[in-house]
PDB file of N, CA and C in Angstrom:
ATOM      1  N   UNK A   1      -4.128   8.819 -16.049  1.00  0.00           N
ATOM      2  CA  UNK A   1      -4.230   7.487 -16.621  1.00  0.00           C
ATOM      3  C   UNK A   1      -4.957   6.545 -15.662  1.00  0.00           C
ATOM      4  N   UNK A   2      -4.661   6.621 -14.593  1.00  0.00           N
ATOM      5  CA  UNK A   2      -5.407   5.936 -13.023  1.00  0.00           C
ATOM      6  C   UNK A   2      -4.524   5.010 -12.896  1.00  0.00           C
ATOM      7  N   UNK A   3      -4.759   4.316 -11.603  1.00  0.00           N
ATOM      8  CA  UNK A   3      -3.926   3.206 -10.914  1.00  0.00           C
ATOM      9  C   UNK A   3      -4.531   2.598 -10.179  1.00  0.00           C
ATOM     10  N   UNK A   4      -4.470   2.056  -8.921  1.00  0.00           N
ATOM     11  CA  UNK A   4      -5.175   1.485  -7.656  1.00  0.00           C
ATOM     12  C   UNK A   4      -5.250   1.644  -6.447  1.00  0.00           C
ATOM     13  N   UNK A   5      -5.875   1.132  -6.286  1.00  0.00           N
ATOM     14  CA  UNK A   5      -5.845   1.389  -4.443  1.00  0.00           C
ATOM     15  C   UNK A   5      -6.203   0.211  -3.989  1.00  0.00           C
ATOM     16  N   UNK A   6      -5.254   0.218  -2.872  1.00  0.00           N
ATOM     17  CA  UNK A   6      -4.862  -1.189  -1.713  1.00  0.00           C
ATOM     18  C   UNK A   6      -4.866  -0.775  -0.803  1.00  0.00           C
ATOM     19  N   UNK A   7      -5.591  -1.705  -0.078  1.00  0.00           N
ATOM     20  CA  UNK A   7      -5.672  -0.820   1.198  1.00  0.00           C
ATOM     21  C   UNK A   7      -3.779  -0.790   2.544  1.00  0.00           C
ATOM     22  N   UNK A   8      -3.931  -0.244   3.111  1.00  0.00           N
ATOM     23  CA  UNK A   8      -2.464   0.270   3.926  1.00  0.00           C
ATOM     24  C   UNK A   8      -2.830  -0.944   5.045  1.00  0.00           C
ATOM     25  N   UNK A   9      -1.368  -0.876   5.375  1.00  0.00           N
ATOM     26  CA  UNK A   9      -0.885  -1.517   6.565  1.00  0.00           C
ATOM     27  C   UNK A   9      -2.083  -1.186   7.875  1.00  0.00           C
ATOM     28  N   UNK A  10      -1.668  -0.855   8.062  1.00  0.00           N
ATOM     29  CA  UNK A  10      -3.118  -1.006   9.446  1.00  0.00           C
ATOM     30  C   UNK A  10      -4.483  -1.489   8.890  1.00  0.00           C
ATOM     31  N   UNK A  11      -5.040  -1.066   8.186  1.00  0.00           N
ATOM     32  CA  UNK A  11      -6.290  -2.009   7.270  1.00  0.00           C
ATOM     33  C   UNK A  11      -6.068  -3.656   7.403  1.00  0.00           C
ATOM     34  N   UNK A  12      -4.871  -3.441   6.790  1.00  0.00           N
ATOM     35  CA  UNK A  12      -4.971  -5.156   6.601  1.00  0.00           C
ATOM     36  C   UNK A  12      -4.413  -5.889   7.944  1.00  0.00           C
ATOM     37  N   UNK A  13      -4.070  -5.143   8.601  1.00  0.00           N
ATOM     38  CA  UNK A  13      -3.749  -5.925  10.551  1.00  0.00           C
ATOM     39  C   UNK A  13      -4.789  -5.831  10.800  1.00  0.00           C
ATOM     40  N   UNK A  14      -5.863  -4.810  11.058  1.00  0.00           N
ATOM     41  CA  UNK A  14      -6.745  -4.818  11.628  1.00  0.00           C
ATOM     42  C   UNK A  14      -7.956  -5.653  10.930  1.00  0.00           C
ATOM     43  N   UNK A  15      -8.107  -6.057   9.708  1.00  0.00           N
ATOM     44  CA  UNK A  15      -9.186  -7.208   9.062  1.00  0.00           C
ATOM     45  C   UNK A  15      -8.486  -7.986   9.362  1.00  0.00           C
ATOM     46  N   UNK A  16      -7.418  -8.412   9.331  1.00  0.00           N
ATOM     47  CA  UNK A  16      -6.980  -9.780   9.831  1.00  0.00           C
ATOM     48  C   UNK A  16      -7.564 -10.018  11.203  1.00  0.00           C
ATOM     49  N   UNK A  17      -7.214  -9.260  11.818  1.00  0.00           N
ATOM     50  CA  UNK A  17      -7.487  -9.422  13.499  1.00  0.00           C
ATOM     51  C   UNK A  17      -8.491  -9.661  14.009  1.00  0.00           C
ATOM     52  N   UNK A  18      -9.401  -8.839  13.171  1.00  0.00           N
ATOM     53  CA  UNK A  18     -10.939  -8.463  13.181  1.00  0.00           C
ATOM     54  C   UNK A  18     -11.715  -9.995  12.765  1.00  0.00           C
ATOM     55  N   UNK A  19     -10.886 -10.168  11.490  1.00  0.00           N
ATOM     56  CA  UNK A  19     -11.581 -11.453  11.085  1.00  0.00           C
ATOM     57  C   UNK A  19     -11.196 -12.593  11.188  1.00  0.00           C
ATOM     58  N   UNK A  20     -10.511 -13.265  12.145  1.00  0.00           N
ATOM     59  CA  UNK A  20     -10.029 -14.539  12.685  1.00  0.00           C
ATOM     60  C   UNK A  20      -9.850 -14.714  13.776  1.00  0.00           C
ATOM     61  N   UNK A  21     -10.518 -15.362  14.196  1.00  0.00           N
ATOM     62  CA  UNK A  21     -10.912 -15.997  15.362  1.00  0.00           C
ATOM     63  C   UNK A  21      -9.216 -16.770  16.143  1.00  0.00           C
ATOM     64  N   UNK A  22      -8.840 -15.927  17.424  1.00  0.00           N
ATOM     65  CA  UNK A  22      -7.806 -17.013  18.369  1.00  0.00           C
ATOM     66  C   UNK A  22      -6.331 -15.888  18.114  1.00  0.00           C
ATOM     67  N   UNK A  23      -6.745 -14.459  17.628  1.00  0.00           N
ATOM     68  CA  UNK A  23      -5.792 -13.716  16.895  1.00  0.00           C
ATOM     69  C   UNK A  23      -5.445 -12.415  17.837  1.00  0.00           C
ATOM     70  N   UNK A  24      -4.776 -12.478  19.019  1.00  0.00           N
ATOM     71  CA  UNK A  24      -5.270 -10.874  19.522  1.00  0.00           C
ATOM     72  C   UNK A  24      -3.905 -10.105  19.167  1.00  0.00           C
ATOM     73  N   UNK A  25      -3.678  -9.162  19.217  1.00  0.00           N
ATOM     74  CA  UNK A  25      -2.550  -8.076  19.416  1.00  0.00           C
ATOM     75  C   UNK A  25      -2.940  -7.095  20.715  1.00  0.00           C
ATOM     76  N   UNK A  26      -1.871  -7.889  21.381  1.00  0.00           N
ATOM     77  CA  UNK A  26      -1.275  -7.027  22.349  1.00  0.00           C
ATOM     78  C   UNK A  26       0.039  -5.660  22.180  1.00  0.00           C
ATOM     79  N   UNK A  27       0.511  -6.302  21.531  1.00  0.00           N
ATOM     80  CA  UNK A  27       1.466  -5.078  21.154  1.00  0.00           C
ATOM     81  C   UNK A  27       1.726  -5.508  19.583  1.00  0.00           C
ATOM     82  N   UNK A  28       2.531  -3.966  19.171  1.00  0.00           N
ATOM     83  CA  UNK A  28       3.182  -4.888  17.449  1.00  0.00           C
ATOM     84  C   UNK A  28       4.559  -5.224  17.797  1.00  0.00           C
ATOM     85  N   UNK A  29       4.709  -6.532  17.030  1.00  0.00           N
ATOM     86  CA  UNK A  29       5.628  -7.583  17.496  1.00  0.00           C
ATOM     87  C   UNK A  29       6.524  -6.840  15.911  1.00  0.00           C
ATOM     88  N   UNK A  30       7.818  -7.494  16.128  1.00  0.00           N
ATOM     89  CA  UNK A  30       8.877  -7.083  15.259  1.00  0.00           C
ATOM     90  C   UNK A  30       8.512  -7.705  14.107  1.00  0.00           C
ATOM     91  N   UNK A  31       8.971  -7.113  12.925  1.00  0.00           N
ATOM     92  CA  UNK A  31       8.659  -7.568  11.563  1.00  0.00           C
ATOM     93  C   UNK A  31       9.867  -8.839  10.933  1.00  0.00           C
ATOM     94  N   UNK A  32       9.102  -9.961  10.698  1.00  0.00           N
ATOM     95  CA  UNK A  32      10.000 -11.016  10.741  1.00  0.00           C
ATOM     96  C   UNK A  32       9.035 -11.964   9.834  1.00  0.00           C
ATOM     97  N   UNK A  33       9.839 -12.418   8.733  1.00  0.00           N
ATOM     98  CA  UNK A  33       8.867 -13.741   7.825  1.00  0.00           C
ATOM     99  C   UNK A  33       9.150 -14.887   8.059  1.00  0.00           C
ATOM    100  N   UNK A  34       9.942 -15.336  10.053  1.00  0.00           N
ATOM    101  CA  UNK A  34      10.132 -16.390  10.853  1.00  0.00           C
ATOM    102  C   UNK A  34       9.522 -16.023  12.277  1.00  0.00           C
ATOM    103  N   UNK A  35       8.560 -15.433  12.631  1.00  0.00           N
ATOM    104  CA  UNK A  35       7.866 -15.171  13.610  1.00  0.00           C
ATOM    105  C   UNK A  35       7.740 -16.261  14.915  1.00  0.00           C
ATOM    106  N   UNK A  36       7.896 -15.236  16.132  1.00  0.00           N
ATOM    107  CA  UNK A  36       8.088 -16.217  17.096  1.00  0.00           C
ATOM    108  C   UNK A  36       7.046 -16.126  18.792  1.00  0.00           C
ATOM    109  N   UNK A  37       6.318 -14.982  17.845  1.00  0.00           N
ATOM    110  CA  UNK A  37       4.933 -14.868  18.464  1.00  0.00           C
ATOM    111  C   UNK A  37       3.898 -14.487  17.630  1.00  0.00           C
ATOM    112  N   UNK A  38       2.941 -14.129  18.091  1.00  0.00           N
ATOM    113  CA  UNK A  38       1.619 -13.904  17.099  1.00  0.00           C
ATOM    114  C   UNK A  38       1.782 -12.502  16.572  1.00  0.00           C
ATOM    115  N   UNK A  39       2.257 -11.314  17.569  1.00  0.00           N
ATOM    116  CA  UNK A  39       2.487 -10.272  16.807  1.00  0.00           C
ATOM    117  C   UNK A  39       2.925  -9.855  15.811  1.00  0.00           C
ATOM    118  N   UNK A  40       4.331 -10.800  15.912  1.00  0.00           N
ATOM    119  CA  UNK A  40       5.605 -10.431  15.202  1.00  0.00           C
ATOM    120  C   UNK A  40       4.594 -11.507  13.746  1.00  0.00           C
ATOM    121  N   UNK A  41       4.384 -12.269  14.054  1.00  0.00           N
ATOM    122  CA  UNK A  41       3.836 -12.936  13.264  1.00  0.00           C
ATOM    123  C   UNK A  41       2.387 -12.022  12.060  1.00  0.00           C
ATOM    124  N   UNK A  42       1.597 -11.500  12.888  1.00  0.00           N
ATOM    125  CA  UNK A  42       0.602 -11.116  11.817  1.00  0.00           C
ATOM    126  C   UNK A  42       1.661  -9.301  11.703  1.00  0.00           C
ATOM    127  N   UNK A  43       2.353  -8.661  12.075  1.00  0.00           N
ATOM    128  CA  UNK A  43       3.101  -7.741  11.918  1.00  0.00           C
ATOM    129  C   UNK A  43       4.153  -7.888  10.207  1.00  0.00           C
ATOM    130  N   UNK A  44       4.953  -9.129  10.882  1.00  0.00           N
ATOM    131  CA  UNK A  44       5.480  -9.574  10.005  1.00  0.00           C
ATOM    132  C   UNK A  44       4.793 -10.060   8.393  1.00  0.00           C
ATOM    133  N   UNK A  45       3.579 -10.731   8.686  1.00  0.00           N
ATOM    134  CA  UNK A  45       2.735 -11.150   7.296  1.00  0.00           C
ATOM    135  C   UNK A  45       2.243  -9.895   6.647  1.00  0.00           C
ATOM    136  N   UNK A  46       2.078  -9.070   7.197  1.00  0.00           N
ATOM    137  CA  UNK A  46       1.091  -7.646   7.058  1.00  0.00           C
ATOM    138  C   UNK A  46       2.125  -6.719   6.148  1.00  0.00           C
ATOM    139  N   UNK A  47       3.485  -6.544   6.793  1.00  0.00           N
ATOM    140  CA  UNK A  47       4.465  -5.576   5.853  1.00  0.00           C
ATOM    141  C   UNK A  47       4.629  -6.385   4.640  1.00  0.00           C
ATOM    142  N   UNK A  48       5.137  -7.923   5.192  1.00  0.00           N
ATOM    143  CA  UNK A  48       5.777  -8.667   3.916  1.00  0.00           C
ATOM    144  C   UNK A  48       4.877  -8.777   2.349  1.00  0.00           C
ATOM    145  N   UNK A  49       3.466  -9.081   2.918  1.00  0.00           N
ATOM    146  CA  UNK A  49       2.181  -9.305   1.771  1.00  0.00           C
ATOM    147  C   UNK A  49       2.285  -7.728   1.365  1.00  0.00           C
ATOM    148  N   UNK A  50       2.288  -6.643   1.945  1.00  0.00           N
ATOM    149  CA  UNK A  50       1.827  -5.802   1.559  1.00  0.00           C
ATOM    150  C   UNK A  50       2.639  -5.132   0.590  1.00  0.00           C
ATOM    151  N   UNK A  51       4.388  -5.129   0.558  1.00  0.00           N
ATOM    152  CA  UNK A  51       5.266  -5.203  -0.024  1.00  0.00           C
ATOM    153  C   UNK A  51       4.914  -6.091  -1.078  1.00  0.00           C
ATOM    154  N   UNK A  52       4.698  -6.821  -1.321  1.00  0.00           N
ATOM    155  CA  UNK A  52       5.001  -8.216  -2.380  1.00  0.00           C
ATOM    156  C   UNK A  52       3.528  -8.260  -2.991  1.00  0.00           C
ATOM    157  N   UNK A  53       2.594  -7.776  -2.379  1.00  0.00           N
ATOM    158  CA  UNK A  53       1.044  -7.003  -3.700  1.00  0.00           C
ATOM    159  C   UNK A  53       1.492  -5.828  -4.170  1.00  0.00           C
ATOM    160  N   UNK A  54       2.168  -4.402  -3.332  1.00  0.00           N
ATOM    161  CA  UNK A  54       2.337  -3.802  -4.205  1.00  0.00           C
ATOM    162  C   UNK A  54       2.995  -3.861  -5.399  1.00  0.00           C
ATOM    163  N   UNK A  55       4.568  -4.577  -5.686  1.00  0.00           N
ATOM    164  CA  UNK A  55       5.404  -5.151  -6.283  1.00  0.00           C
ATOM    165  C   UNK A  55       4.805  -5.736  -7.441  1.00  0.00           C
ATOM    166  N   UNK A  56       3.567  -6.796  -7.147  1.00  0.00           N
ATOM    167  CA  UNK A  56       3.146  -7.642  -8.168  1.00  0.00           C
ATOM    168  C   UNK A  56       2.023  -6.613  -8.807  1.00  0.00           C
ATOM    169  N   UNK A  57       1.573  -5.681  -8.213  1.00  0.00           N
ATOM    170  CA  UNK A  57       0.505  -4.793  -9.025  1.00  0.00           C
ATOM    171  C   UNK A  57       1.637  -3.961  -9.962  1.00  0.00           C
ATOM    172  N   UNK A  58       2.173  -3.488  -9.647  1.00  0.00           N
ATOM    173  CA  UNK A  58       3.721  -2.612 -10.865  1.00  0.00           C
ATOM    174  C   UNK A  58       3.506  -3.309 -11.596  1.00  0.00           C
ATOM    175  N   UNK A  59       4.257  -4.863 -11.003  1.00  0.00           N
ATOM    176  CA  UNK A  59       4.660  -5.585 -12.489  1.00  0.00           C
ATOM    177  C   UNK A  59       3.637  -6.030 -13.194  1.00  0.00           C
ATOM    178  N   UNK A  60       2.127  -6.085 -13.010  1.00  0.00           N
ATOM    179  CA  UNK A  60       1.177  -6.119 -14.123  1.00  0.00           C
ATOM    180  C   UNK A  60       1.276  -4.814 -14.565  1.00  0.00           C
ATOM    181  N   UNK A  61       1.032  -3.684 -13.943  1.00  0.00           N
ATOM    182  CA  UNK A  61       0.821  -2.486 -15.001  1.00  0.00           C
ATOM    183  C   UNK A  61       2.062  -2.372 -15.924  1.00  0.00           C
ATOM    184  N   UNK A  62       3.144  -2.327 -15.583  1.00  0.00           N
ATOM    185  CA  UNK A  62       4.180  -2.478 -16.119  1.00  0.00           C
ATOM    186  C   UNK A  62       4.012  -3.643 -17.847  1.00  0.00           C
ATOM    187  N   UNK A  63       3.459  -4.721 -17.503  1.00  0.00           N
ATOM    188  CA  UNK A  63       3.143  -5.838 -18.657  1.00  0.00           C
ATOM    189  C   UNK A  63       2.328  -4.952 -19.289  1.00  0.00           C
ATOM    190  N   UNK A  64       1.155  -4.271 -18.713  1.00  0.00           N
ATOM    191  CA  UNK A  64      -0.052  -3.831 -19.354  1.00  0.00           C
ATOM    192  C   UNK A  64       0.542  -2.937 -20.460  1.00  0.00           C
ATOM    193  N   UNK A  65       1.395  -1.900 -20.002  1.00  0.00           N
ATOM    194  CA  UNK A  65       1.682  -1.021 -20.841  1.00  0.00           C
ATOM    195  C   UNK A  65       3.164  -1.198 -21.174  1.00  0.00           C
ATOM    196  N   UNK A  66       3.840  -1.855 -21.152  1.00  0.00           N
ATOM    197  CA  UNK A  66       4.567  -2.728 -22.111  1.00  0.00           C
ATOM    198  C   UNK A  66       6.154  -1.595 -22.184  1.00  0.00           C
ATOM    199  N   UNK A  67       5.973  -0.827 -20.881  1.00  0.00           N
ATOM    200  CA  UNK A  67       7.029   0.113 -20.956  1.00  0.00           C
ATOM    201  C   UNK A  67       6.918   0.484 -19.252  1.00  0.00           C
ATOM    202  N   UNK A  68       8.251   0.932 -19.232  1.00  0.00           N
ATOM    203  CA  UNK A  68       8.241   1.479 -17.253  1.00  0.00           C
ATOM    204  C   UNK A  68       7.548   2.862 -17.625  1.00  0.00           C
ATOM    205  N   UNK A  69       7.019   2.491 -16.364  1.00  0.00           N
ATOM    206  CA  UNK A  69       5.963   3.832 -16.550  1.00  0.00           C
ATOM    207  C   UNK A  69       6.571   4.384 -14.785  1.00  0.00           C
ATOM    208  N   UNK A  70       5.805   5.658 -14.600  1.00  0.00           N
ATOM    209  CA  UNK A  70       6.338   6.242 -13.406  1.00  0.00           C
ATOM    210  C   UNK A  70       5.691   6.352 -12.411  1.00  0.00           C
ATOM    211  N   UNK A  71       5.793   5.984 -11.096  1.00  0.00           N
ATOM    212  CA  UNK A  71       5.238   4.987 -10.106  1.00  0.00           C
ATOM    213  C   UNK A  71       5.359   6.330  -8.995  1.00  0.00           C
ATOM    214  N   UNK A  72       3.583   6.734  -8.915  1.00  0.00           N
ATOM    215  CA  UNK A  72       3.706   7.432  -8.217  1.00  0.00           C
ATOM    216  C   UNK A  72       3.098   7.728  -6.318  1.00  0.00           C
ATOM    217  N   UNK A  73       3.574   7.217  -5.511  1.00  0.00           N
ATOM    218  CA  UNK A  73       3.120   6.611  -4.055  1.00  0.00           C
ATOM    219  C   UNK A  73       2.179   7.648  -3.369  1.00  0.00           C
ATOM    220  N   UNK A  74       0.746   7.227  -2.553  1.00  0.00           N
ATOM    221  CA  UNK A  74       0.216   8.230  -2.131  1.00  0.00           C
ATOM    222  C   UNK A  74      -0.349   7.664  -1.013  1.00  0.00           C
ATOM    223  N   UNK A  75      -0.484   7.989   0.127  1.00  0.00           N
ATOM    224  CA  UNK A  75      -1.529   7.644   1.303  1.00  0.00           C
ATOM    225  C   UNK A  75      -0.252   7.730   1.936  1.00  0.00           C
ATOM    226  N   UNK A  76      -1.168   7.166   3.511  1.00  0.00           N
ATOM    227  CA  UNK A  76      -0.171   7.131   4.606  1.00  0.00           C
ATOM    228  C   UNK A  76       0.585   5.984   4.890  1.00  0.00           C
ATOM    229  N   UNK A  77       0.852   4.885   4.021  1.00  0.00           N
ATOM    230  CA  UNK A  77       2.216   4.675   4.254  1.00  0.00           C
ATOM    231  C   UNK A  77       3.158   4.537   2.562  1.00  0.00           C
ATOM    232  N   UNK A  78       2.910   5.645   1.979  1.00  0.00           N
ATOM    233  CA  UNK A  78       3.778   6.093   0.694  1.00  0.00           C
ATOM    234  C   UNK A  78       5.419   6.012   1.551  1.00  0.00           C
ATOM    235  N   UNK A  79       5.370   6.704   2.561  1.00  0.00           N
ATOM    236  CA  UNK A  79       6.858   7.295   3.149  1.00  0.00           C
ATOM    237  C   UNK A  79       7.500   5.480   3.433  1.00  0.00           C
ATOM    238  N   UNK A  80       6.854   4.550   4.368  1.00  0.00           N
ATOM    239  CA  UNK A  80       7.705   4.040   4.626  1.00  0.00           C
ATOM    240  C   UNK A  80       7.245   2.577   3.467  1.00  0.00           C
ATOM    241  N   UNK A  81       6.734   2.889   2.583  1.00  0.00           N
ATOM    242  CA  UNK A  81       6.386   1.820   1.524  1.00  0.00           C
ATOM    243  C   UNK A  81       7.858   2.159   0.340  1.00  0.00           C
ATOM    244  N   UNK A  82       7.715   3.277   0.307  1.00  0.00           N
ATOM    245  CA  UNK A  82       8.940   3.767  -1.031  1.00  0.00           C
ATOM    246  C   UNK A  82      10.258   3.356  -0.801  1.00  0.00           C
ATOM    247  N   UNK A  83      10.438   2.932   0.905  1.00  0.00           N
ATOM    248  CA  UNK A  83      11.976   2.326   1.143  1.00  0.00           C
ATOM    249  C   UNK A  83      11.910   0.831   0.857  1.00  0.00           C
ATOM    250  N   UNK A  84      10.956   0.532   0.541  1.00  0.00           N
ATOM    251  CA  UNK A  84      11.187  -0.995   0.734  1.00  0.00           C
ATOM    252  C   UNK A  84      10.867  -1.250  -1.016  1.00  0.00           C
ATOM    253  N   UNK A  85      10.416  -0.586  -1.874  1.00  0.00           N
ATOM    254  CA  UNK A  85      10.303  -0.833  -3.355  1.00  0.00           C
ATOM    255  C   UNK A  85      11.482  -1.187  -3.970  1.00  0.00           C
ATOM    256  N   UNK A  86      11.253  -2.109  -4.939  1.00  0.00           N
ATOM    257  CA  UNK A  86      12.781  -2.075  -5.867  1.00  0.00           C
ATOM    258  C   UNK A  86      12.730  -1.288  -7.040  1.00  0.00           C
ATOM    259  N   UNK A  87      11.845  -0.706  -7.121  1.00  0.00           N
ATOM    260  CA  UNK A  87      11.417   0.653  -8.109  1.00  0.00           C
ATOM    261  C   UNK A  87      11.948   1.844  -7.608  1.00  0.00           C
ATOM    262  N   UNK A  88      12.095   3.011  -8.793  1.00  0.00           N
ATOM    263  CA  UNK A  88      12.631   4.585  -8.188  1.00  0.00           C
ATOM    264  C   UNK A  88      10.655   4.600  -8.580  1.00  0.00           C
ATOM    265  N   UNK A  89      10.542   5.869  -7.155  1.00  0.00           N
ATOM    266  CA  UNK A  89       8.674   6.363  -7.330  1.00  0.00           C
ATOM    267  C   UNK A  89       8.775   7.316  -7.392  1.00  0.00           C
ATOM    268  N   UNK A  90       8.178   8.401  -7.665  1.00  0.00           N
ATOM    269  CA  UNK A  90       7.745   9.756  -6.797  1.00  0.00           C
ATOM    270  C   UNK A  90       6.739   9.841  -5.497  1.00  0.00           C
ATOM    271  N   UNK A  91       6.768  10.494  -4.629  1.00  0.00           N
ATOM    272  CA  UNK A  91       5.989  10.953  -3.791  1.00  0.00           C
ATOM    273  C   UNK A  91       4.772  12.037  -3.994  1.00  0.00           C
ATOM    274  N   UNK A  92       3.543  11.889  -3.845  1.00  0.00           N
ATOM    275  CA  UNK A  92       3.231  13.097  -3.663  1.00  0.00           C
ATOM    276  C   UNK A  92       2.105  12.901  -3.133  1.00  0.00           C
ATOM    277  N   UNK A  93       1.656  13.401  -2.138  1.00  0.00           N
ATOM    278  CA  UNK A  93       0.525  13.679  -0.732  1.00  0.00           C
ATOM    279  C   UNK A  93      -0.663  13.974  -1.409  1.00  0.00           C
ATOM    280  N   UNK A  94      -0.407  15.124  -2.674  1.00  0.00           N
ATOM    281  CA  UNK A  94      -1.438  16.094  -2.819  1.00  0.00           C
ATOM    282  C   UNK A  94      -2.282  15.541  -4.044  1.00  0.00           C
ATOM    283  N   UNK A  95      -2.172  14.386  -4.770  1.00  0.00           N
ATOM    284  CA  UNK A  95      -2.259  14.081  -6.209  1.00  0.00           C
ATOM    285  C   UNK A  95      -4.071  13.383  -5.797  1.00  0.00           C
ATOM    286  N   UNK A  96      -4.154  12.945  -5.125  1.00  0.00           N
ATOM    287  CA  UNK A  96      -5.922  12.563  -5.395  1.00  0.00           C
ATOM    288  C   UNK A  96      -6.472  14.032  -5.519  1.00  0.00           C
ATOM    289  N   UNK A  97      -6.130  14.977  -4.233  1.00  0.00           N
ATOM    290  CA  UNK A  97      -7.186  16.000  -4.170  1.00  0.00           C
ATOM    291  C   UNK A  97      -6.822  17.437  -5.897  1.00  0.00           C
ATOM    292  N   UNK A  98      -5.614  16.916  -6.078  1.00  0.00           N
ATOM    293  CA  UNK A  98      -5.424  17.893  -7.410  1.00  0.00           C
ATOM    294  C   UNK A  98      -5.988  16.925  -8.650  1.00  0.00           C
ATOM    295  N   UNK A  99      -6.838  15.617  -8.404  1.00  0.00           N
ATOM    296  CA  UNK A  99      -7.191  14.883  -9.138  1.00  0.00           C
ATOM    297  C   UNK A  99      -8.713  15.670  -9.304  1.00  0.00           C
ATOM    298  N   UNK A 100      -9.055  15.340  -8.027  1.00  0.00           N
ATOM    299  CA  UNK A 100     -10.229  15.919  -7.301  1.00  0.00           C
ATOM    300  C   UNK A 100     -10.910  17.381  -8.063  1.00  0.00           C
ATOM    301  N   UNK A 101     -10.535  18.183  -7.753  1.00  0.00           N
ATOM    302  CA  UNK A 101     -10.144  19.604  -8.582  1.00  0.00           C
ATOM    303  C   UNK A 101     -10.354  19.523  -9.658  1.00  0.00           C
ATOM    304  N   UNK A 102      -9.194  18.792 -10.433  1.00  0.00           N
ATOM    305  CA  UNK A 102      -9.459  18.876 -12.051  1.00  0.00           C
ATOM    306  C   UNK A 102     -10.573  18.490 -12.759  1.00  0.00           C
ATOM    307  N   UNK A 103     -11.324  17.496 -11.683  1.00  0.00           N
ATOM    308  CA  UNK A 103     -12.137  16.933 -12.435  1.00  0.00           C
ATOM    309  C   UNK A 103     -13.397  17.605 -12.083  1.00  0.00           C
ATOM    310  N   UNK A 104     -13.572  18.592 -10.841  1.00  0.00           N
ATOM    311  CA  UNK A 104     -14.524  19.325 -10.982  1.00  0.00           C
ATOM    312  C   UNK A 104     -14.434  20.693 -12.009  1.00  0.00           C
ATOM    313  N   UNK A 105     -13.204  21.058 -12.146  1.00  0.00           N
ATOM    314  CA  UNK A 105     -13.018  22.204 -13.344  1.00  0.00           C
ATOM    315  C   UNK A 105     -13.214  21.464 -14.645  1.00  0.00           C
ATOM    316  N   UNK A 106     -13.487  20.297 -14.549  1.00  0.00           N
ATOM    317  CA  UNK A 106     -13.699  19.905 -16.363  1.00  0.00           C
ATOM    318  C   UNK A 106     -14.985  19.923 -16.029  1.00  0.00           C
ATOM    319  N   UNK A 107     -15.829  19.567 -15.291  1.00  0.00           N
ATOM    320  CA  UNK A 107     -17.292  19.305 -15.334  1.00  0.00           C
ATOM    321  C   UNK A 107     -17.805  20.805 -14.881  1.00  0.00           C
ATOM    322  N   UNK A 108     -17.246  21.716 -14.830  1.00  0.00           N
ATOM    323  CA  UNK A 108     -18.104  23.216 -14.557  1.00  0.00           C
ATOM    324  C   UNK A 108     -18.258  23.857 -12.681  1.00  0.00           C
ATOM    325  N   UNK A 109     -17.688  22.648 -11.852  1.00  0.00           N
ATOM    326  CA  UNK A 109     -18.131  23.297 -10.763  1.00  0.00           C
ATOM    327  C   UNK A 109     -17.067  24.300  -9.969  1.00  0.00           C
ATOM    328  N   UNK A 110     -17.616  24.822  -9.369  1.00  0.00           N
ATOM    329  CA  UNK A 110     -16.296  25.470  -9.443  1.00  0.00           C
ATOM    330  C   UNK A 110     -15.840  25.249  -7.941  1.00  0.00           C
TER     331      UNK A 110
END
């Protein structure tokens, strides 16, 4: 049916970082949405946003198709993204490249 792609936690620390000027990371600071340094601070914005887009992308597909549909997590942070959902997901590692596959066995290649 397809879904989306967002980019992961390190993507979005590192464009942040990358792209604002007065921003460094020295270490990652603790995850906190009352930050009390810069780490903890873009650490903290980075899980919290990233949690709360995935959340709001469900609940459009969810509107779209007008029924719970089954929410299935993939990349590298599926593992520690699925604890923080208020959704039940499945897991599975292997689902682009068995995407991958199928769609060269429908088009002939082998």
């Amino acid at each position: 049916m397809g879904g989306c792609i967002y980019p992961g936690r390190k993507l979005l620390s590192a464009s942040l970082i990358e792209g604002t000027d007065g921003i460094y990371m020295k270490q990652q600071g603790r995850s906190t949405v009352f930050a009390a340094s810069t780490e903890a601070g873009v650490n903290g914005g980075v899980e919290q946003g990233f949690v709360a887009a995935v959340e709001g992308v469900l609940a459009a597909m969810q509107t779209e198709l007008n029924h719970r549909a089954t929410v299935i997590l993939t990349g590298g942070d599926a593992d520690w993204l699925s604890s923080r959902l208020g959704t039940s997901i499945v897991m599975d590692s292997t689902i682009l490249f068995e995407g991958i596959k199928h769609a060269q066995n429908s088009n002939g290649v082998p």
